[in-house]
N, C-alpha and C. Protein backbone atom coordinates (compact mmCIF):
# COMPACT_ATOMS: atom_id res chain seq x y z
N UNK A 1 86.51 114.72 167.45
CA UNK A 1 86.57 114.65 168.92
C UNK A 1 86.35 113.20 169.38
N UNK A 2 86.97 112.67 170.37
CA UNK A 2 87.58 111.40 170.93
C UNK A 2 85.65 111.03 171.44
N UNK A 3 85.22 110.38 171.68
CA UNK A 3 84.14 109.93 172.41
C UNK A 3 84.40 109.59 173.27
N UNK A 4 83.88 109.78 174.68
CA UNK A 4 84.21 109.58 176.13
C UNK A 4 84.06 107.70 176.36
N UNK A 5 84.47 107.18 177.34
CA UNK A 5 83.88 105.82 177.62
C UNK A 5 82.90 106.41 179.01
N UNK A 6 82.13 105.67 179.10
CA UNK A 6 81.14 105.79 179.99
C UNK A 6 81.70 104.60 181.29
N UNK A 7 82.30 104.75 182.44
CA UNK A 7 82.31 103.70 183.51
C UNK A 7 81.21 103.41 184.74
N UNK A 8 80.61 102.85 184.68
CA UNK A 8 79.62 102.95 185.83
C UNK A 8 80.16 102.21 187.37
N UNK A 9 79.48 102.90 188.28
CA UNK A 9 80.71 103.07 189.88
C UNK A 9 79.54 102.58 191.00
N UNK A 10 79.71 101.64 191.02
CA UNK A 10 78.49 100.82 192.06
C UNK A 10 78.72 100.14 193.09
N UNK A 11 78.33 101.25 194.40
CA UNK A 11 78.69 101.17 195.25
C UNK A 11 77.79 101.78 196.89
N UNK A 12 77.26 100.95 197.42
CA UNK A 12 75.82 101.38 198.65
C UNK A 12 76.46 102.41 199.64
N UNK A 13 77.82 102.88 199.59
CA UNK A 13 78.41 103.97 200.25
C UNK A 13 78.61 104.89 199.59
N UNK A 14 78.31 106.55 199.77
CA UNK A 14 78.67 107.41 199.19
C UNK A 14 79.74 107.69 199.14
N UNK A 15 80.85 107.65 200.55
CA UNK A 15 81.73 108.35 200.55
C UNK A 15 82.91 107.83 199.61
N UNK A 16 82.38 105.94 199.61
CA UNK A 16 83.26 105.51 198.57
C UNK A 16 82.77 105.57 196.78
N UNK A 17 81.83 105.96 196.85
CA UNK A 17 81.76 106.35 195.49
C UNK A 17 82.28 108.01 195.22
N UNK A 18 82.71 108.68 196.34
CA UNK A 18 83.28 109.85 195.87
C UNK A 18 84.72 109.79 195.60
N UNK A 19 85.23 108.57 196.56
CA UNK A 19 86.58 107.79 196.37
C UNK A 19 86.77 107.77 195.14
N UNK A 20 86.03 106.98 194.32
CA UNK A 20 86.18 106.54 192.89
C UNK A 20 86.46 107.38 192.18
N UNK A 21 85.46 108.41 192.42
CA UNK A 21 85.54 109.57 191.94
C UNK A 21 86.53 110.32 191.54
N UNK A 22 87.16 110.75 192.63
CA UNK A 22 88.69 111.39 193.00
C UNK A 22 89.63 110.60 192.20
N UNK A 23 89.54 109.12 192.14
CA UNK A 23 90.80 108.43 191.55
C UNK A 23 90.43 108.67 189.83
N UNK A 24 89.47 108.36 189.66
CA UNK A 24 89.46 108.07 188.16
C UNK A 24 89.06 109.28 187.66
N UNK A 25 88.59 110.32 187.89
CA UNK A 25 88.41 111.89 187.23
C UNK A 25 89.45 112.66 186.55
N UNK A 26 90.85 112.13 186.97
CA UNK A 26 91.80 112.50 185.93
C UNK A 26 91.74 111.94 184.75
N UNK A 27 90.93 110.49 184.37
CA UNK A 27 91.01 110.24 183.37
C UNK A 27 90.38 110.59 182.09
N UNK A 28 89.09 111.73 182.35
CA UNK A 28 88.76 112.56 181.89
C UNK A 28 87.44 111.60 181.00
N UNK A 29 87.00 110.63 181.71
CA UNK A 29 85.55 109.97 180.96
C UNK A 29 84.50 110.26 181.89
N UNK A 30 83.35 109.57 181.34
CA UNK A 30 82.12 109.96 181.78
C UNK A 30 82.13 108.54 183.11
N UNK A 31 81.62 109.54 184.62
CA UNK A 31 81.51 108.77 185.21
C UNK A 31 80.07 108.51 186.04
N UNK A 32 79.36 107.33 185.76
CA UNK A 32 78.02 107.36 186.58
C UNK A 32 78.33 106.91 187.66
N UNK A 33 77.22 107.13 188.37
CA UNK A 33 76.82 106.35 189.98
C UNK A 33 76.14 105.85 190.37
N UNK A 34 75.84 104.16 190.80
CA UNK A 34 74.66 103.93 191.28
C UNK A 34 75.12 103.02 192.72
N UNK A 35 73.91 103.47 193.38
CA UNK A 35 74.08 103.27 194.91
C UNK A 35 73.73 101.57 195.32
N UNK A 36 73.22 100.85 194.43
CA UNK A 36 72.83 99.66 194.25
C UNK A 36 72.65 98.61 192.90
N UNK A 37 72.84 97.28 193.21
CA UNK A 37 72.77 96.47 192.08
C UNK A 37 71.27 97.43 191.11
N UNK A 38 69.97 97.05 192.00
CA UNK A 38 68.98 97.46 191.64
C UNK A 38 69.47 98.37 190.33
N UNK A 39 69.81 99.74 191.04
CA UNK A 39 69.75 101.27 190.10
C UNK A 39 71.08 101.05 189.06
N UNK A 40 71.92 99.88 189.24
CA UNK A 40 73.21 99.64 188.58
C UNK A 40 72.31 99.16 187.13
N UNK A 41 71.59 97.95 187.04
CA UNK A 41 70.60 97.54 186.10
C UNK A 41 69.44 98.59 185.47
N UNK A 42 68.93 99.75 186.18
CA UNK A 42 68.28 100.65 185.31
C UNK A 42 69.58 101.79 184.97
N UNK A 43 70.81 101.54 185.25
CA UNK A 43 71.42 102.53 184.76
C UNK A 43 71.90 102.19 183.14
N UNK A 44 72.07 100.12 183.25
CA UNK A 44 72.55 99.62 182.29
C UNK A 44 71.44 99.63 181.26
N UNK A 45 70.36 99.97 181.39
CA UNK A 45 69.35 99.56 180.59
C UNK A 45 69.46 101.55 179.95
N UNK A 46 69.54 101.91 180.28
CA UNK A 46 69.69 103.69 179.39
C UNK A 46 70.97 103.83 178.44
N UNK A 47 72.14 103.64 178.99
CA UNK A 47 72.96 103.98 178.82
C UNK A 47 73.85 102.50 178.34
N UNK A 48 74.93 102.91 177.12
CA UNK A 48 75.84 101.91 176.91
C UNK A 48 77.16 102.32 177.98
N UNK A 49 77.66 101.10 178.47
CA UNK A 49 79.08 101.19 179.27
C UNK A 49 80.48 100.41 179.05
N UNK A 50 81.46 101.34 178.58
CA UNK A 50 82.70 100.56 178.35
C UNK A 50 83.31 99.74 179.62
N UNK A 51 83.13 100.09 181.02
CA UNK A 51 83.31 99.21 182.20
C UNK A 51 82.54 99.56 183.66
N UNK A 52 82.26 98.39 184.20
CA UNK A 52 81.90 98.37 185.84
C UNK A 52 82.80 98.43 186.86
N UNK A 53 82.83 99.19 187.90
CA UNK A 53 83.47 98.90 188.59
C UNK A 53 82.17 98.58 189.94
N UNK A 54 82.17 97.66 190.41
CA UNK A 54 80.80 97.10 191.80
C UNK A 54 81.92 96.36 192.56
N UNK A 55 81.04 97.07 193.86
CA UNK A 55 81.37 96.62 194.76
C UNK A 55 80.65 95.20 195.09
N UNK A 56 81.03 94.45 195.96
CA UNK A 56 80.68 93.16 196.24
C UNK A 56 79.55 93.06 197.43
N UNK A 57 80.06 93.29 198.29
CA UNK A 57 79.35 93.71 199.53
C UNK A 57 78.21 94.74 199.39
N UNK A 58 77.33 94.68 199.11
CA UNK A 58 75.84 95.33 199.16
C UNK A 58 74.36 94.73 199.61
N UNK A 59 73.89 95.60 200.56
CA UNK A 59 72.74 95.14 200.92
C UNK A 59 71.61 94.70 199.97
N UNK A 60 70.84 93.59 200.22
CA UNK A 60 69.53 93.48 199.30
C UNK A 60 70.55 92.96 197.93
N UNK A 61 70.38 92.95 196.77
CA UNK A 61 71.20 92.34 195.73
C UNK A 61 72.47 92.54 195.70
N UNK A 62 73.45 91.76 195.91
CA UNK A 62 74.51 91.95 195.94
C UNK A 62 75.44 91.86 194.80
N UNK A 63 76.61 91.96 194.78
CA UNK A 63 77.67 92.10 193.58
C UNK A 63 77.58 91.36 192.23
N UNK A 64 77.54 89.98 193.56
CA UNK A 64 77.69 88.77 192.53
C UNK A 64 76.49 88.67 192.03
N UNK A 65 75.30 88.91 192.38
CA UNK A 65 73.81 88.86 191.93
C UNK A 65 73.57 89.79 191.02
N UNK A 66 74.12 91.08 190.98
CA UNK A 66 74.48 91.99 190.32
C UNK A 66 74.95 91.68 188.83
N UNK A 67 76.13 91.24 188.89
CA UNK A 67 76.71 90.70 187.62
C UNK A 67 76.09 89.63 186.92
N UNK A 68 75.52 88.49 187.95
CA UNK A 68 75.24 87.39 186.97
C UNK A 68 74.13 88.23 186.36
N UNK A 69 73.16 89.34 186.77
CA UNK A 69 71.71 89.76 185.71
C UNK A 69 72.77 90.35 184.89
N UNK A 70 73.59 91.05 184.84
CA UNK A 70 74.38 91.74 183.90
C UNK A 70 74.91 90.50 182.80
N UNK A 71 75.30 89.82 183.39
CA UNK A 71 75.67 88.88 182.36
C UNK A 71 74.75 88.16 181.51
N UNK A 72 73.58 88.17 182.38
CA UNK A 72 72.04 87.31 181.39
C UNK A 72 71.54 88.30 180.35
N UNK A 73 72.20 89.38 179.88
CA UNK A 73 71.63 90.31 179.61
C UNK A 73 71.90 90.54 178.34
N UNK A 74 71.55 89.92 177.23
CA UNK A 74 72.70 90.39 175.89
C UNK A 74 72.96 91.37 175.58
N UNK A 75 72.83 92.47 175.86
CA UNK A 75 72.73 93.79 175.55
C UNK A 75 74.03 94.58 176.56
N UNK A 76 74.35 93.72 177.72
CA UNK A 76 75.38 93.89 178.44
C UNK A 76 76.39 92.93 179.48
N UNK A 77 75.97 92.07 178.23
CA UNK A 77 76.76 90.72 178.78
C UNK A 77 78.29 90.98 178.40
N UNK A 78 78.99 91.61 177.77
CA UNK A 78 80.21 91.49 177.52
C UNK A 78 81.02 92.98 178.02
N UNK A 79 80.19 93.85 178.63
CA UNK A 79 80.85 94.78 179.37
C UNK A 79 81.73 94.16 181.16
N UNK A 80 82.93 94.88 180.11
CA UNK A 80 83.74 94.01 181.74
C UNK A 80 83.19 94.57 182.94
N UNK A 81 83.49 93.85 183.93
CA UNK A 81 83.23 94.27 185.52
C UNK A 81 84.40 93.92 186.48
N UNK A 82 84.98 95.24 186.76
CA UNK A 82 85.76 95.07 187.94
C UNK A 82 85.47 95.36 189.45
N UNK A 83 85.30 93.60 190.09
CA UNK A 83 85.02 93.89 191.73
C UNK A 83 85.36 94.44 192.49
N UNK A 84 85.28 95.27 193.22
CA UNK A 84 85.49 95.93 194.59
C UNK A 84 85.23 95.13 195.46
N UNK A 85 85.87 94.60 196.35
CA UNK A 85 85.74 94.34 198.34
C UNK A 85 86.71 94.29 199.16
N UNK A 86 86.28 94.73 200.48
CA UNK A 86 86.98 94.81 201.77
C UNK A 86 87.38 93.64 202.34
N UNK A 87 86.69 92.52 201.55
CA UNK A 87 87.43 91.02 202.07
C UNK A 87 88.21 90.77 201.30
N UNK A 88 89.72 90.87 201.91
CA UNK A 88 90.52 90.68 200.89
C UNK A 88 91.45 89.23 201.31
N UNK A 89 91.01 88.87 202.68
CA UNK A 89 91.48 87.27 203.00
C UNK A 89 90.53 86.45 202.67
N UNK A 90 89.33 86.51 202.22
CA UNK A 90 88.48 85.04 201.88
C UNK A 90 88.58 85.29 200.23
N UNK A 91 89.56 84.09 199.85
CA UNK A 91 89.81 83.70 198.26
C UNK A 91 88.52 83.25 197.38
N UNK A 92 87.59 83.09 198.81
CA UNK A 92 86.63 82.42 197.54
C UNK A 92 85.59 83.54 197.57
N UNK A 93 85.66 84.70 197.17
CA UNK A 93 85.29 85.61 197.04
C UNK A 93 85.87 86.08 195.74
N UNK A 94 86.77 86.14 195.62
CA UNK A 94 87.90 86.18 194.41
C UNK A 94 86.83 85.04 193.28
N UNK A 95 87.71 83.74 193.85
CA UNK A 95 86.79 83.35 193.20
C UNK A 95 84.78 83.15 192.24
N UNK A 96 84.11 83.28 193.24
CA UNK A 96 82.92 84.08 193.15
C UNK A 96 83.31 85.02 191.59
N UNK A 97 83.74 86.01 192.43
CA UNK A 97 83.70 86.90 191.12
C UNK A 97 84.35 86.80 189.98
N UNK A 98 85.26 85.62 189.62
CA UNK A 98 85.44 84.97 188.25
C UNK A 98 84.88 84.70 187.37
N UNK A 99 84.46 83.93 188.44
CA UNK A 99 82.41 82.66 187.79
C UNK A 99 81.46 83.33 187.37
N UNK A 100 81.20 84.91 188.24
CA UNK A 100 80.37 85.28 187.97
C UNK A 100 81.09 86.47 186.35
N UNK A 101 81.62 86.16 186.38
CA UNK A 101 81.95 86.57 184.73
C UNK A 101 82.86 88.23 185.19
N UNK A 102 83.58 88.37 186.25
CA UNK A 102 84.44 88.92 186.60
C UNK A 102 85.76 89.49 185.48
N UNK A 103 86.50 90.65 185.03
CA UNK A 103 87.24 90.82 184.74
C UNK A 103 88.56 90.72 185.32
N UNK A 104 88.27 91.59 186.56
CA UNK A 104 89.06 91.58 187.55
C UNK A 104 88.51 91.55 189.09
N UNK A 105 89.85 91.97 189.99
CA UNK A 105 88.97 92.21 191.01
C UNK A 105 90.01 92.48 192.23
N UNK A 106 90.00 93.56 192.60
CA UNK A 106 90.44 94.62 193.47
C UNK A 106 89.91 94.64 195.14
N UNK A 107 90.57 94.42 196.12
CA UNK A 107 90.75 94.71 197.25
C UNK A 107 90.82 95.39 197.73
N UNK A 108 89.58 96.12 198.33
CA UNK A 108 89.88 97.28 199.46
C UNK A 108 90.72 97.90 200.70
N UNK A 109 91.71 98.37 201.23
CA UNK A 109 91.58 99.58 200.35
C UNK A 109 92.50 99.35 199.01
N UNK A 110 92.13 99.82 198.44
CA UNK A 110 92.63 100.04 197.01
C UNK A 110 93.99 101.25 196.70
N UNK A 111 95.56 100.66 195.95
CA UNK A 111 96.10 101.38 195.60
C UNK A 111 95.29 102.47 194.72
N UNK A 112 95.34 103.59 194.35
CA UNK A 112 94.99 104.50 193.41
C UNK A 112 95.45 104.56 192.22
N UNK A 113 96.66 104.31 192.25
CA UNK A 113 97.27 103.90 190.82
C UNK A 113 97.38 102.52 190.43
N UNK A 114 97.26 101.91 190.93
CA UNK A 114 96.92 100.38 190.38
C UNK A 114 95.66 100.34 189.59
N UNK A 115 94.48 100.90 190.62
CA UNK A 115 92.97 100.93 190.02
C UNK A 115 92.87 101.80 188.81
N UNK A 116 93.70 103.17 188.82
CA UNK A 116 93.28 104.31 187.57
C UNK A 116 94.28 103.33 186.70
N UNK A 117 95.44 102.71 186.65
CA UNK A 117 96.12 102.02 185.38
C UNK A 117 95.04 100.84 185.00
N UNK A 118 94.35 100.21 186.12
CA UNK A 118 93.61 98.75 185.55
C UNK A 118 92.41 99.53 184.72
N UNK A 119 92.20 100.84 185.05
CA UNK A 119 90.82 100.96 184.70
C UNK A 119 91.38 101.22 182.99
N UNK A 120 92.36 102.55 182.82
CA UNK A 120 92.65 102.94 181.68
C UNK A 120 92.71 101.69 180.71
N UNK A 121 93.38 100.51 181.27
CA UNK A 121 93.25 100.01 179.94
C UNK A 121 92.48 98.98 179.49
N UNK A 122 90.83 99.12 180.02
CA UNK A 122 89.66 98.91 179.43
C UNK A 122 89.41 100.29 178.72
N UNK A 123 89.83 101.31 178.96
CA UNK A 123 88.90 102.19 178.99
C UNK A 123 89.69 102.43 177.16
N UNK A 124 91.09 101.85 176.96
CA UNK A 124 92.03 102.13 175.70
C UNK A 124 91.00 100.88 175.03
N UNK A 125 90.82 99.36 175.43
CA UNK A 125 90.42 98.70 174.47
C UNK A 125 89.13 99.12 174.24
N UNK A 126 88.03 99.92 175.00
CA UNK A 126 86.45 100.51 174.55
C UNK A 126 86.90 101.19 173.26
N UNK A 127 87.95 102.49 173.53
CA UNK A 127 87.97 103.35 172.53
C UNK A 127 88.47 102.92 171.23
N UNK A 128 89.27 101.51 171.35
CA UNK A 128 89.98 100.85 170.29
C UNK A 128 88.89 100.46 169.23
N UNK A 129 87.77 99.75 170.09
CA UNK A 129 86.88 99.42 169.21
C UNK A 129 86.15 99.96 168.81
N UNK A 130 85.68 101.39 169.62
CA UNK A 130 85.43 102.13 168.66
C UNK A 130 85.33 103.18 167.43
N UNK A 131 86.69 103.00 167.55
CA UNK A 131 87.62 103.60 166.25
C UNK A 131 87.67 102.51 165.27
N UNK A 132 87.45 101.23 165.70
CA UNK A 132 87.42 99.85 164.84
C UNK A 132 85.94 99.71 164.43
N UNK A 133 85.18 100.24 165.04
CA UNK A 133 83.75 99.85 164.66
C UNK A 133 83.34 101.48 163.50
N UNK A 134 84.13 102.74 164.16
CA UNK A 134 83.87 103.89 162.85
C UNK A 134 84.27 103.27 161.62
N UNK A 135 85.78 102.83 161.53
CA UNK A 135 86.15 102.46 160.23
C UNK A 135 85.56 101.28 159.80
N UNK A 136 84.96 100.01 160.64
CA UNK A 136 84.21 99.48 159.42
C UNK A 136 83.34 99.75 159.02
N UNK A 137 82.27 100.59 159.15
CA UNK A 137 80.93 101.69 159.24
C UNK A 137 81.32 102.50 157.54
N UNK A 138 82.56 103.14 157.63
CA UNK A 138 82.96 103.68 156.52
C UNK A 138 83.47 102.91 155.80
N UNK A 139 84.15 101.91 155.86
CA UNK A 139 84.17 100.48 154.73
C UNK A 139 83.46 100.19 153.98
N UNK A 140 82.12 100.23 155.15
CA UNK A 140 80.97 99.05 154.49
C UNK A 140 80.39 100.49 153.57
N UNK A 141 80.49 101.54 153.84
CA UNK A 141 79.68 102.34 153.02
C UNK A 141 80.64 103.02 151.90
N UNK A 142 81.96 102.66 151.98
CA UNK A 142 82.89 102.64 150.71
C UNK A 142 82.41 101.70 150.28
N UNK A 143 82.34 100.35 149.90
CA UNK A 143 82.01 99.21 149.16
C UNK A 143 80.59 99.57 148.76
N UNK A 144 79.54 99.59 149.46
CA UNK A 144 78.36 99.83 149.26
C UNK A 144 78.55 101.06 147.67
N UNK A 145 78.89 102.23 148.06
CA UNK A 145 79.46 102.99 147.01
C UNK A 145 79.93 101.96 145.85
N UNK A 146 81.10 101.75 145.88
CA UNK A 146 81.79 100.89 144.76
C UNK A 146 80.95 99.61 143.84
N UNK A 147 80.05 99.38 144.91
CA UNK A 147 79.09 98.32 144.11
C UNK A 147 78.14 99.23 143.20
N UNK A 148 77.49 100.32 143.94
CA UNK A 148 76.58 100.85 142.56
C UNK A 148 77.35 101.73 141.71
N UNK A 149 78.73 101.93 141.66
CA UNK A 149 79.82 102.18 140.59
C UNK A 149 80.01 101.28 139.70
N UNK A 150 79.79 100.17 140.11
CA UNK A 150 80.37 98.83 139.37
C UNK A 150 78.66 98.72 138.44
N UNK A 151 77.95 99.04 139.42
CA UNK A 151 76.77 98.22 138.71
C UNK A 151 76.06 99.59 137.19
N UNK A 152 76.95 101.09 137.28
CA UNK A 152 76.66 101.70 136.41
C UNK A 152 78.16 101.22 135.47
N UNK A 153 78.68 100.89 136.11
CA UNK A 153 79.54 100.60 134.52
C UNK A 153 79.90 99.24 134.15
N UNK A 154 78.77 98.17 134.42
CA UNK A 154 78.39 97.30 134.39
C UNK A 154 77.15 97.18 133.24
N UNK A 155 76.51 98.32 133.23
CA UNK A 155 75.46 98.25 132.33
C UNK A 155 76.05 99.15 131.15
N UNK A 156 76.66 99.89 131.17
CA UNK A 156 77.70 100.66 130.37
C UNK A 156 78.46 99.57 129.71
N UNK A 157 79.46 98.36 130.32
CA UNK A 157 80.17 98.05 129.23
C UNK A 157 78.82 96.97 128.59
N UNK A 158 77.53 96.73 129.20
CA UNK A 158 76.75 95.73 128.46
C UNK A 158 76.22 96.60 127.42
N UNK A 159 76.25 98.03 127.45
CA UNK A 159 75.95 98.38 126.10
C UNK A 159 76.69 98.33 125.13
N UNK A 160 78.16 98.29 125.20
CA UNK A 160 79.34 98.44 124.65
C UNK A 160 79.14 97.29 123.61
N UNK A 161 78.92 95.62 124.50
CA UNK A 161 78.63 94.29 123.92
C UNK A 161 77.57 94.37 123.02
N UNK A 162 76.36 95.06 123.25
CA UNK A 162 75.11 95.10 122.29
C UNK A 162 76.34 95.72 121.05
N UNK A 163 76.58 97.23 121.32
CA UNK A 163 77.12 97.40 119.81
C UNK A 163 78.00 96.79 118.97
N UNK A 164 79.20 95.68 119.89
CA UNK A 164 79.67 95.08 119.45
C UNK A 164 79.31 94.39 118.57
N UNK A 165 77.85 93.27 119.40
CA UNK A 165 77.68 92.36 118.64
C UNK A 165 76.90 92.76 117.44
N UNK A 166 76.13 93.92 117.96
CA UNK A 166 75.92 94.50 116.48
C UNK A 166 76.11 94.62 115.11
N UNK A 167 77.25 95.30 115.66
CA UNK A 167 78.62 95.35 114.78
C UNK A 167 79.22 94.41 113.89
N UNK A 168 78.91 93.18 114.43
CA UNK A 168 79.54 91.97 114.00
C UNK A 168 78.47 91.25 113.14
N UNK A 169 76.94 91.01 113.50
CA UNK A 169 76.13 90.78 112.96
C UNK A 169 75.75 91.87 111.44
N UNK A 170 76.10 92.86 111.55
CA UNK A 170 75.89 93.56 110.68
C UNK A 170 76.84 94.20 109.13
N UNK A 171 78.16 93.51 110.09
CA UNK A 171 79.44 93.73 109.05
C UNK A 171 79.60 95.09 108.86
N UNK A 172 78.77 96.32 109.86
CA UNK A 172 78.88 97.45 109.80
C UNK A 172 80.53 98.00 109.45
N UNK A 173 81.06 97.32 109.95
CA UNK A 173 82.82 97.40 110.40
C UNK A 173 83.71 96.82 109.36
N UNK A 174 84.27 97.60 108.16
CA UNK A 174 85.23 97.10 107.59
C UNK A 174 86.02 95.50 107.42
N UNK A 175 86.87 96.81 108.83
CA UNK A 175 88.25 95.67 109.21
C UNK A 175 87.98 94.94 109.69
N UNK A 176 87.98 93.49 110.07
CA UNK A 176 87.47 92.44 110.87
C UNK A 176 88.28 92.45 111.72
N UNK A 177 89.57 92.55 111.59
CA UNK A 177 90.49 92.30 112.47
C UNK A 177 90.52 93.51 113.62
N UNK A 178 90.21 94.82 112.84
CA UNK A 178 90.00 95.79 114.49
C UNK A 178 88.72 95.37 114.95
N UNK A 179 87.16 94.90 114.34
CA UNK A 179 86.48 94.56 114.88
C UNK A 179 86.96 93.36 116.43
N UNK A 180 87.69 92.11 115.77
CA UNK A 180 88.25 91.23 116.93
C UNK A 180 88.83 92.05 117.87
N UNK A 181 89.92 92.64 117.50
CA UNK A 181 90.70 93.70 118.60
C UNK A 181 89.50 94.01 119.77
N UNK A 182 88.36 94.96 119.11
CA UNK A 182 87.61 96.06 119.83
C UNK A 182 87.21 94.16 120.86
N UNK A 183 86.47 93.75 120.61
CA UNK A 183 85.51 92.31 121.34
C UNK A 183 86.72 91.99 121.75
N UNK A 184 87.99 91.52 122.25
CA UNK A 184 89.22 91.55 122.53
C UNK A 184 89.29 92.37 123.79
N UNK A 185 89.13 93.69 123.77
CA UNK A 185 89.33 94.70 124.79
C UNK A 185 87.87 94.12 125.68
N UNK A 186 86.54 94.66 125.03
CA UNK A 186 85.70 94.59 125.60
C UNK A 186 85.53 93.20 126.92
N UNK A 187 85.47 92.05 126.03
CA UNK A 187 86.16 91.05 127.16
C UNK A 187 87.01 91.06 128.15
N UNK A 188 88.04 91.58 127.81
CA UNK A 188 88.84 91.94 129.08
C UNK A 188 88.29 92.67 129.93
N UNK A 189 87.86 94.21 129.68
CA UNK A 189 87.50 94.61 130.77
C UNK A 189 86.34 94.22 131.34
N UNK A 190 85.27 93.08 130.56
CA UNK A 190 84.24 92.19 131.56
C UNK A 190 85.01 91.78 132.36
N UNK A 191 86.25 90.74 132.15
CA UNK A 191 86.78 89.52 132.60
C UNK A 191 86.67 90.56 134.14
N UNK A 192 87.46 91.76 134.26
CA UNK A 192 88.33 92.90 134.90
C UNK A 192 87.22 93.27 136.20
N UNK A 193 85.57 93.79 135.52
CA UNK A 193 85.24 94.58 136.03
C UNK A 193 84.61 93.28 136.88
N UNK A 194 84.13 91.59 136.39
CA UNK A 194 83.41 90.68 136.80
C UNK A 194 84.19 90.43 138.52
N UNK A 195 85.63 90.34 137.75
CA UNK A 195 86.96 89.66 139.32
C UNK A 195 86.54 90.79 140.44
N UNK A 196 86.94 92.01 140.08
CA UNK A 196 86.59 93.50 140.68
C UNK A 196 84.87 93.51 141.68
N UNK A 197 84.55 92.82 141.00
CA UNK A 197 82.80 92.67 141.82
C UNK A 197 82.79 92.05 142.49
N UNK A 198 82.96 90.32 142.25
CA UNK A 198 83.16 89.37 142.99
C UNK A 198 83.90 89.39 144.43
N UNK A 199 85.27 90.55 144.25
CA UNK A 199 86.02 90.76 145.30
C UNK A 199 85.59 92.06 146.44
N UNK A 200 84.66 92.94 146.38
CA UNK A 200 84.31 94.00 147.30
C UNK A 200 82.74 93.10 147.57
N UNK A 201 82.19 92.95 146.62
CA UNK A 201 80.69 92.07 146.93
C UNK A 201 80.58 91.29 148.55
N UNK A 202 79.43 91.50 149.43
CA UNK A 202 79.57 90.67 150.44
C UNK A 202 79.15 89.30 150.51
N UNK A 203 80.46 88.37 151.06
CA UNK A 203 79.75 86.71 151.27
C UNK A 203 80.04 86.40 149.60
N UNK A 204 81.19 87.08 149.07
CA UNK A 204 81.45 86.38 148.29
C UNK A 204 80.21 86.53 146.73
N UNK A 205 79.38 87.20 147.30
CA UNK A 205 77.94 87.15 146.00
C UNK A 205 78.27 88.41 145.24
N UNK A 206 78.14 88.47 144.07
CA UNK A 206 78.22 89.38 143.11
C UNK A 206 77.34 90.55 142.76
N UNK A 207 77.16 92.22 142.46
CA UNK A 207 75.82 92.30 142.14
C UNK A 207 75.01 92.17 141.21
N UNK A 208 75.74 91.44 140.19
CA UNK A 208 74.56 90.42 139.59
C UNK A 208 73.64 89.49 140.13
N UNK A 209 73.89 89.12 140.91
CA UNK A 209 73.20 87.80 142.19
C UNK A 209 72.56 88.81 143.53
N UNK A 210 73.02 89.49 143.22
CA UNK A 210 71.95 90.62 144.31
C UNK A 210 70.85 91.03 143.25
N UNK A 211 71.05 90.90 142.17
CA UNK A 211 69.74 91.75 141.15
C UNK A 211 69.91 92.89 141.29
């Protein structure tokens, strides 16, 4: 099952946060509400969010005051934010909300399908990454696997070498020449299993060098 994106809808009017509501509820994610910058920041502090949508215009902390704590915030500094306002002739408002680390930024009143298409496709790159962040999760714990595979038949072919050299020290072995053969193979598949380590190993370190 798909995991929802979470959008948070911040905005000191109700009726326009029911607006939001109405537009983006077909898109079938999780939608919060907060009535102020204030409750926008304890909403960000519970919950992770794939996008903002804030309004600009709010009493007591406003949009832009809003975002820049969002942006000081490492924990939610890189969640986009798309502005909302009713001033849609003063450019430096626009501006403003660039600086203040703005994604976009939307003019009231607002087409409905402009806003549900701008929103969807944050809402496609959230889910992108996190279908990108499952599979490296299962990568890292395929490799993780493959290293203590490597490291049991790692000690397996080092027993192989004890009998070899055994073998050789002892003249237990006839033929000399299948003796070379056998130390022949055995080498190889060191040479085999050493390249094989070196290449899934992280940063390049081997798990010999991990101990």
């Amino acid at each position: 099952m798909t995991e929802r994106a979470r959008i948070l809808l911040v905005d000191d009017h109700q009726q326009n946060l029911l607006a939001l509501e109405a537009v983006l509820g077909s898109l079938d994610q999780t939608l919060v509400k907060a009535s102020s910058g204030e409750e926008a920041l304890r909403a960000l502090l519970k919950d992770d969010f794939a996008l903002i949508l804030l309004d600009v215009q709010m009493p007591g902390m406003d949009g832009f005051e809003t975002a820049n704590r969002i942006k000081a915030r490492v924990r939610t500094k890189d969640v986009p934010i798309i502005f909302l306002t009713a001033v849609d002739e003063d450019q430096q408002h626009a501006y403003r909300g660039y600086a203040a680390g703005g994604a976009d930024y939307i003019s009231k009143p607002f087409d409905p399908w402009v806003l549900r298409a701008k929103v969807q496709v944050f809402v496609d790159l959230w889910l992108a990454g996190q279908r990108l962040a499952t599979q490296s999760a299962f990568l890292r714990r395929q490799v993780e696997g493959n290293i203590d595979v490597l490291g049991e038949l790692d000690d397996r072919l080092g027993l192989v070498e004890e009998s070899v050299n055994a073998l050789r020290e002892s003249g237990g072995l006839g033929d000399a020449s299948a003796l070379d053969a056998l130390e022949k193979r055995v080498a190889s598949m060191r040479q085999a299993l050493d390249a094989l380590d070196e290449e899934i190993s992280p940063s390049g370190a081997t798990r010999r060098e991990f101990g």
